[in-house]
N, C-alpha and C. Protein backbone atom coordinates (compact mmCIF):
# COMPACT_ATOMS: atom_id res chain seq x y z
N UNK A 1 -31.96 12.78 -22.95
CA UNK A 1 -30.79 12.46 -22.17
C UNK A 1 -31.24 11.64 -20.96
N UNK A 2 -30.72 10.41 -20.47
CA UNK A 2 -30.53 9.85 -19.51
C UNK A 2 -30.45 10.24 -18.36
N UNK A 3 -31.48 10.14 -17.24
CA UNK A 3 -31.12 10.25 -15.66
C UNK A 3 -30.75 9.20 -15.19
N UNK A 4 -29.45 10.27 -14.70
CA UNK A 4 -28.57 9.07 -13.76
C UNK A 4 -28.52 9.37 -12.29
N UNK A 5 -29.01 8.57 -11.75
CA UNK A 5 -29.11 8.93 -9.88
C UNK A 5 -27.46 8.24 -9.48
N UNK A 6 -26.57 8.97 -8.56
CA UNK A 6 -25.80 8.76 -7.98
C UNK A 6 -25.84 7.11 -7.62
N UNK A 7 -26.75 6.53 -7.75
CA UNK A 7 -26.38 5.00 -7.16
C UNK A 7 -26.26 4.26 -8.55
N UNK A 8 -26.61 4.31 -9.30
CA UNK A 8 -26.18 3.90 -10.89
C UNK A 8 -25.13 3.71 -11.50
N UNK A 9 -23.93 4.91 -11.04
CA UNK A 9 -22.85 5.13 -11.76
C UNK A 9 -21.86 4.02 -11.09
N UNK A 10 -21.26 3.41 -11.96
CA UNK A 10 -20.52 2.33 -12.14
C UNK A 10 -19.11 2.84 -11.91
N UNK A 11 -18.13 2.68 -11.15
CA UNK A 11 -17.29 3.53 -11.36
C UNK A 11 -16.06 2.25 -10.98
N UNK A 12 -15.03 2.58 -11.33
CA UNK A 12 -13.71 1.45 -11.38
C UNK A 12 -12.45 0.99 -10.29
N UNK A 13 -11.81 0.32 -9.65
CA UNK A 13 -11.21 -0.21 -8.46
C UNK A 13 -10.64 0.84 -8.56
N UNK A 14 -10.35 1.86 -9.07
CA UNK A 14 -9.59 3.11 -9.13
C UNK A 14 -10.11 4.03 -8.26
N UNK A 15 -11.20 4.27 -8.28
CA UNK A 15 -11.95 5.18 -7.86
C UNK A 15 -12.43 4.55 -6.00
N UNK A 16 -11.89 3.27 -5.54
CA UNK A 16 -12.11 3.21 -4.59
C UNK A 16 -10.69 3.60 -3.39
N UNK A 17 -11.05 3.31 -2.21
CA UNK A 17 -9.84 3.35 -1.17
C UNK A 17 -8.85 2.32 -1.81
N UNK A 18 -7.90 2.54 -0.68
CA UNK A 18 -6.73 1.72 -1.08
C UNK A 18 -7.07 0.53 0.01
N UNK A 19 -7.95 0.48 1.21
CA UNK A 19 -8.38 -0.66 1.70
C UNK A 19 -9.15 -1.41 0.55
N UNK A 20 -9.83 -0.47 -0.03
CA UNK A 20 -11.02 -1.35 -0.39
C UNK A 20 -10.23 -2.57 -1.66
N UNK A 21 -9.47 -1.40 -2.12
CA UNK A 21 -8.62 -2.64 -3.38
C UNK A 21 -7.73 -3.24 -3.12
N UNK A 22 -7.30 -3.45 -1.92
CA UNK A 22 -6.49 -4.50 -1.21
C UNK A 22 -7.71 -5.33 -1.10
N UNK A 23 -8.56 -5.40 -0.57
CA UNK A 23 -9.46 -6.40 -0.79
C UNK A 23 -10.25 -7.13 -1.76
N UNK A 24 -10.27 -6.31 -2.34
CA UNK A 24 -10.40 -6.81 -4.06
C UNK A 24 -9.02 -7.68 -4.26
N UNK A 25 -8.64 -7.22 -4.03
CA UNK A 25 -6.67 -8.17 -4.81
C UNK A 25 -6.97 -9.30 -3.21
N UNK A 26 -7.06 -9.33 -2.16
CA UNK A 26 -7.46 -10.67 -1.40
C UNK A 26 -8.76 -11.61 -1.64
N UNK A 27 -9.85 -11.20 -2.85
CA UNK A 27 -10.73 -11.55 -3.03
C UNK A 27 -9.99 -12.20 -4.55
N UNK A 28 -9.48 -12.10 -5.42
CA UNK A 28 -8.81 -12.19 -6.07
C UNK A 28 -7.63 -13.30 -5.85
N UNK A 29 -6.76 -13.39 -5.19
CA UNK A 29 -6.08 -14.23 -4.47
C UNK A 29 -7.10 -15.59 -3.52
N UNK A 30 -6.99 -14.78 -3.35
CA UNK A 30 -8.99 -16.98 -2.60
C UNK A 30 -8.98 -17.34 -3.90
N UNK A 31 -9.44 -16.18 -4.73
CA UNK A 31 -10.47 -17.13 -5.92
C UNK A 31 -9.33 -18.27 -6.62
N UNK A 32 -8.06 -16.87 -7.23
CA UNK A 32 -7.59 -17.82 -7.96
C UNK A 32 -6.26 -18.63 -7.24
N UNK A 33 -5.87 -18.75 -6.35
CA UNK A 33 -4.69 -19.63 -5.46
C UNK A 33 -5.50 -20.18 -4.43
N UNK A 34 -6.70 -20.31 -3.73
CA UNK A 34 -7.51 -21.27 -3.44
C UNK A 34 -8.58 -22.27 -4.38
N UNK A 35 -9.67 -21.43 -4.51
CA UNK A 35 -10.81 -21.94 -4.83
C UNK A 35 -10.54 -22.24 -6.25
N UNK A 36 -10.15 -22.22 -7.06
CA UNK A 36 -9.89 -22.11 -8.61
C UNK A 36 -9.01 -23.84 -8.43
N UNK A 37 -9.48 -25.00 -9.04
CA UNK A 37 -8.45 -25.74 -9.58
C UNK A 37 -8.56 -26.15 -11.29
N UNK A 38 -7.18 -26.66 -11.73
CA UNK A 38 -7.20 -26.96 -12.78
C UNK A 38 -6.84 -28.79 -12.80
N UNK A 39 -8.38 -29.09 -13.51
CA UNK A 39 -8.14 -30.61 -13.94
C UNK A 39 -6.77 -31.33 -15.00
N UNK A 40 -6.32 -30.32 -15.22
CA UNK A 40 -5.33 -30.83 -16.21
C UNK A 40 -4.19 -30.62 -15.60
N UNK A 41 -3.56 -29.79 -14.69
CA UNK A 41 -2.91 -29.62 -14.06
C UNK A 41 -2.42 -31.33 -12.83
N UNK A 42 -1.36 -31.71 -13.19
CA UNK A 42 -1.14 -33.06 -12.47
C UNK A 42 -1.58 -32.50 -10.90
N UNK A 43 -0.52 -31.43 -10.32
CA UNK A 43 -0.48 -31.32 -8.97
C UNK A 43 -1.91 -30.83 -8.88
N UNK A 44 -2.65 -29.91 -9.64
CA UNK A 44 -3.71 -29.74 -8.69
C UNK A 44 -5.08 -30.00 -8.96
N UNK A 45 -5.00 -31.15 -9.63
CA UNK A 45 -6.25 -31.95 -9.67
C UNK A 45 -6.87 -32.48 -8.55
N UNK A 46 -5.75 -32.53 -7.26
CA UNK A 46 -6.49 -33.07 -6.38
C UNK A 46 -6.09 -32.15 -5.40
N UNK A 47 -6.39 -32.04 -4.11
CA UNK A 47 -6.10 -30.78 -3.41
C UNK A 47 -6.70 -31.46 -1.86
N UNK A 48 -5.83 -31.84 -1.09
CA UNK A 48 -6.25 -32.60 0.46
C UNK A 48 -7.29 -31.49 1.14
N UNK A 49 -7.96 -31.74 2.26
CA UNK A 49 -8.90 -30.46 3.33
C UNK A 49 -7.24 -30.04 3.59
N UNK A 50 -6.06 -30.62 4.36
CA UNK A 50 -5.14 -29.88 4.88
C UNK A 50 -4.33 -29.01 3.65
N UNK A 51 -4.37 -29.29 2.62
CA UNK A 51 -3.73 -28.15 1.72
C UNK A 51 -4.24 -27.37 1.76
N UNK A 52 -5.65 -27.38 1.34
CA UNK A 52 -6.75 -26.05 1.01
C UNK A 52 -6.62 -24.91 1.95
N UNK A 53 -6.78 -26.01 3.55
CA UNK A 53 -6.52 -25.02 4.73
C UNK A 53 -4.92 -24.61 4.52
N UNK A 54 -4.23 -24.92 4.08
CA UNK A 54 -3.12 -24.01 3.91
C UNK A 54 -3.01 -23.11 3.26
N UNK A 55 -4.05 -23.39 2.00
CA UNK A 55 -3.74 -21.89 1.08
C UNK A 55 -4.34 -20.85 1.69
N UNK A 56 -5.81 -21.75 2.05
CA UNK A 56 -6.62 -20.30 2.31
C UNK A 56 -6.25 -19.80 3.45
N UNK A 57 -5.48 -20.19 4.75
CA UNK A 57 -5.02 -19.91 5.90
C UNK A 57 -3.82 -18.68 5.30
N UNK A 58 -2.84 -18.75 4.26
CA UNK A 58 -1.75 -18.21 4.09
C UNK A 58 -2.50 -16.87 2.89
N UNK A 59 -3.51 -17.26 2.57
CA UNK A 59 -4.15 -16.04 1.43
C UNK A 59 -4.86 -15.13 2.57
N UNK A 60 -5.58 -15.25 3.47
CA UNK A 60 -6.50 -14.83 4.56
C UNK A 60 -5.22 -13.87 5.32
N UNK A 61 -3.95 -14.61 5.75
CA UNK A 61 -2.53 -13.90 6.25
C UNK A 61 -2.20 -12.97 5.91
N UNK A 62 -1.81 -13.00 4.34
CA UNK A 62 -1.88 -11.82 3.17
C UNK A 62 -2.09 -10.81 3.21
N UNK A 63 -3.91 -11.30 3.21
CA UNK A 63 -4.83 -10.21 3.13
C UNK A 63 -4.91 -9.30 4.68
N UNK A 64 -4.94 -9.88 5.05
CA UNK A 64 -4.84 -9.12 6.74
C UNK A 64 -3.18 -8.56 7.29
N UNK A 65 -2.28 -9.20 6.83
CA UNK A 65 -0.58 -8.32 7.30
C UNK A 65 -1.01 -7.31 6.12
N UNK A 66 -1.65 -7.42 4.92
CA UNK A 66 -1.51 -6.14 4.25
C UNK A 66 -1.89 -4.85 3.84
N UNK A 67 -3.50 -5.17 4.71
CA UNK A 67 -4.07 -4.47 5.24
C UNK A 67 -4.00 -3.79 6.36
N UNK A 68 -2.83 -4.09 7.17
CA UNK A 68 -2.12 -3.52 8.58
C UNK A 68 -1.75 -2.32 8.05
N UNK A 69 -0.71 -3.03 6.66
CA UNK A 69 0.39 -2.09 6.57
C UNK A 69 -0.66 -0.67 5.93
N UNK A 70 -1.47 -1.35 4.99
CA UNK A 70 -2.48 -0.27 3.93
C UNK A 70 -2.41 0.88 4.99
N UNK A 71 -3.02 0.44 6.29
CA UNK A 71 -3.60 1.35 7.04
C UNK A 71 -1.97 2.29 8.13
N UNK A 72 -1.37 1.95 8.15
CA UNK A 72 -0.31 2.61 8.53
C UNK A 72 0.36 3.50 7.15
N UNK A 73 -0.02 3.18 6.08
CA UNK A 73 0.16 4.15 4.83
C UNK A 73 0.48 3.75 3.98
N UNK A 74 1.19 2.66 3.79
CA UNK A 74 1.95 2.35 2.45
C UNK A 74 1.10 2.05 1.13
N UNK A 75 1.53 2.05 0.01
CA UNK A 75 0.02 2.20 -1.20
C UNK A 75 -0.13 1.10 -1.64
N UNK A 76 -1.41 0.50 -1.91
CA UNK A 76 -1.71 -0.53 -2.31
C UNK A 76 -1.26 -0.64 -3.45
N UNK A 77 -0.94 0.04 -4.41
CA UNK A 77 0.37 -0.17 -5.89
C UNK A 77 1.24 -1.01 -5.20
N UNK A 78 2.12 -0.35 -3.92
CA UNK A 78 3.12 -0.99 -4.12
C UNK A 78 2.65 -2.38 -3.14
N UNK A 79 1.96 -2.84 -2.29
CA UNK A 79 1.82 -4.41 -2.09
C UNK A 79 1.06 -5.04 -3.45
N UNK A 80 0.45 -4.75 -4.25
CA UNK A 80 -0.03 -5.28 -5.24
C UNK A 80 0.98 -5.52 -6.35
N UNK A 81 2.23 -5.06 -6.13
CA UNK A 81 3.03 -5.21 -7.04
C UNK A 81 4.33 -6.40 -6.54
N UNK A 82 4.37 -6.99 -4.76
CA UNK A 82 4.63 -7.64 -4.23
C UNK A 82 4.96 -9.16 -4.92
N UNK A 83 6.34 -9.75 -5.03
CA UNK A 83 6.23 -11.14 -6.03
C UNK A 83 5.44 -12.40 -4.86
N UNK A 84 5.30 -11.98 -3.72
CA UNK A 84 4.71 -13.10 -2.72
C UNK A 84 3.29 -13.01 -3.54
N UNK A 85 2.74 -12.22 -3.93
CA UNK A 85 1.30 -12.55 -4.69
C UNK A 85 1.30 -13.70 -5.77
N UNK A 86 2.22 -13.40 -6.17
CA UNK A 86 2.40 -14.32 -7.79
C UNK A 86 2.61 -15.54 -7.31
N UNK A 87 3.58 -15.80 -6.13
CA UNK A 87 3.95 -16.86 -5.91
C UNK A 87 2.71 -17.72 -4.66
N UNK A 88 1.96 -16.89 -4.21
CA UNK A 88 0.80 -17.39 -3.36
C UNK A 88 0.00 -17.95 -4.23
N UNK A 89 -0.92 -17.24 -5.86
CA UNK A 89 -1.41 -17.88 -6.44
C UNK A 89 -0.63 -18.58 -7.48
N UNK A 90 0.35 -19.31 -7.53
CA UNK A 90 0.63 -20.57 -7.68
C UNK A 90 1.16 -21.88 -7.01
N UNK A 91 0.79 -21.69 -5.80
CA UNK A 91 1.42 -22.42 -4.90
C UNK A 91 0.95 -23.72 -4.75
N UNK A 92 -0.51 -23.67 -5.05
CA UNK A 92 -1.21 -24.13 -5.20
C UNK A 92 -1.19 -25.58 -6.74
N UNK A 93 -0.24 -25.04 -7.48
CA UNK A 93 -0.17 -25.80 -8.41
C UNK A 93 1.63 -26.34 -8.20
N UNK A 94 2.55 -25.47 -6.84
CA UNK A 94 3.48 -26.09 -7.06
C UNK A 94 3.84 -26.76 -5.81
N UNK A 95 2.76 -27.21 -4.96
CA UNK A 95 3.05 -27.95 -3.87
C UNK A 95 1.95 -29.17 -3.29
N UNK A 96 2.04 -30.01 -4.20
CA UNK A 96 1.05 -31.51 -4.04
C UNK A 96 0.56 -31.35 -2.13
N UNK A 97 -0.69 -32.38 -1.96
CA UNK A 97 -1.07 -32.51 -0.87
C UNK A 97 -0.59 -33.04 -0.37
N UNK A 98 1.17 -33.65 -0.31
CA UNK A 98 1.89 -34.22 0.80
C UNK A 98 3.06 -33.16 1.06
N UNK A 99 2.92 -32.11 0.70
CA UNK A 99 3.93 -30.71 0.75
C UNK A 99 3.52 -29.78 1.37
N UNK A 100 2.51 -29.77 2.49
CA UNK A 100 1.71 -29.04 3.02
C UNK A 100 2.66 -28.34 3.92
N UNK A 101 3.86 -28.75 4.44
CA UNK A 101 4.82 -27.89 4.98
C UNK A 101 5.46 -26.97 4.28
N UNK A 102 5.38 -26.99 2.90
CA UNK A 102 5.97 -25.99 2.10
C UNK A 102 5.28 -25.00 1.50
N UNK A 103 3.94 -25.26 2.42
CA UNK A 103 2.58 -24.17 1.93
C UNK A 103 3.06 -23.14 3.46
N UNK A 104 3.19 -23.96 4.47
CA UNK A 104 3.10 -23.30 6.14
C UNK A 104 4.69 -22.71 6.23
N UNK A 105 5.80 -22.57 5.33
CA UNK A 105 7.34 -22.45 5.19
C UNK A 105 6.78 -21.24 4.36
N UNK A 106 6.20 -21.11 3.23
CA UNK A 106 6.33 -20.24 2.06
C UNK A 106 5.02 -18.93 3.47
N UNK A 107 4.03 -19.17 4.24
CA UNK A 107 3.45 -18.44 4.66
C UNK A 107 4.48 -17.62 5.92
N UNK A 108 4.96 -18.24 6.08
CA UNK A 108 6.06 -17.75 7.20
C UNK A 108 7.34 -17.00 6.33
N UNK A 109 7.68 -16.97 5.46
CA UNK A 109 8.47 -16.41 4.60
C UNK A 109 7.46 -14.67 4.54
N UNK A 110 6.14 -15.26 4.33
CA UNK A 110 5.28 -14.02 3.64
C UNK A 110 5.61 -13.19 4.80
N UNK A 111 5.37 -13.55 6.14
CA UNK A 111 5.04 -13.09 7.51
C UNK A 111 6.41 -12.16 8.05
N UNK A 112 7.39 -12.56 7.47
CA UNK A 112 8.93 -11.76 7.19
C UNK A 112 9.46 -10.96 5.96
N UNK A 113 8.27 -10.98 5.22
CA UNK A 113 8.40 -9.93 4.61
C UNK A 113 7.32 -9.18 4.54
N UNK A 114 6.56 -8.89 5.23
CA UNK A 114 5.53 -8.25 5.63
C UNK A 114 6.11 -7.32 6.98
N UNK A 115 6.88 -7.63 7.79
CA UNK A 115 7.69 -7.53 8.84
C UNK A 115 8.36 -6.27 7.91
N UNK A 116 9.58 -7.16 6.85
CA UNK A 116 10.51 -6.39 6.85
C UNK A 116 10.00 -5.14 5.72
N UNK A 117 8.70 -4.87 5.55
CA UNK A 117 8.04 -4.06 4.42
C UNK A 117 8.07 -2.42 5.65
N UNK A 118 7.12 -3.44 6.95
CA UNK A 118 6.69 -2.15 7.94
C UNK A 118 7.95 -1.69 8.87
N UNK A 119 9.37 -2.21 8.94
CA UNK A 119 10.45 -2.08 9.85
C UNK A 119 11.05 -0.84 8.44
N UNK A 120 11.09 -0.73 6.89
CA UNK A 120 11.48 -0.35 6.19
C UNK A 120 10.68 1.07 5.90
N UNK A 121 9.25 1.04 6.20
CA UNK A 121 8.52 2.12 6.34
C UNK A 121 9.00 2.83 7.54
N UNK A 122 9.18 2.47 8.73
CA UNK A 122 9.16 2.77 9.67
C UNK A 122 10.28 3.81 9.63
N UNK A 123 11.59 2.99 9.07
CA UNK A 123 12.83 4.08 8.79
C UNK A 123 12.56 5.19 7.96
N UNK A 124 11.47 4.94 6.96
CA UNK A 124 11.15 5.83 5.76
C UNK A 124 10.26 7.12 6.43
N UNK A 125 9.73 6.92 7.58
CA UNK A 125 8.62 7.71 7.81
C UNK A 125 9.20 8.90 9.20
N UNK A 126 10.38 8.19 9.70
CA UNK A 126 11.34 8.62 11.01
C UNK A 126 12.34 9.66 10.18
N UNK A 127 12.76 9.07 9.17
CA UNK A 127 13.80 10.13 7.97
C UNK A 127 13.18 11.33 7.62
N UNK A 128 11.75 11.21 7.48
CA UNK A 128 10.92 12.03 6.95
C UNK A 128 10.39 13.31 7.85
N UNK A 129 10.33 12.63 9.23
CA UNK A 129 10.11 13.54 9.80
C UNK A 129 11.08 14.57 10.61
């Protein structure tokens, strides 16, 4: 039989915090709605320095308003289940490098509903007590 020392065992995003896999899902979000392009893709074959800094400025946003909330309680199920994710990593394929205001419009959208996630906890957690 196999010795296994405690630093060996491999264990699954399950088994970590709910910070830690919010960060995984913001490590996840860079890769694929920043850093990831597709050559076949018309819009995002090419990608300006000011777009890029928009995605990754509005993915970095994300990851940090949702990690606020992680830590005031709410479960990383439910921001991971959030449609601003879906629509962050494709934004990237639906807003050419002269639409860069509709990268800094769609991050400010995120920033109000990130708002209206912790104003909705807030009632949830005041009811509760």
């Amino acid at each position: 039989m196999p010795n296994f020392h405690a630093s060996s065992i491999v264990v699954g995003p399950e088994a970590l915090s709910s910070a830690q896999r919010w960060e995984l899902e913001g490590a996840a979000l860079i890769k694929e709605g920043v850093l990831q392009q597709s050559a076949l893709d018309p819009v995002d074959t090419f990608s300006s320095p000011e777009k890029q800094f928009a995605l990754l400025d509005m993915a970095l946003t994300i990851l940090e308003k949702g990690a606020e909330l992680i830590e005031l309680g709410i479960s990383v199920q439910e921001l991971t289940a959030l449609p601003m994710l879906a629509r962050a990593r494709r934004a990237k394929q639906t807003y050419d490098s002269e639409q860069v205001g509709k990268i800094h419009e769609m991050k400010e959208e995120f920033l109000q509903e990130f708002h209206n996630i912790r104003l909705e906890y807030a009632k949830f957690k005041e009811h509760a007590e």
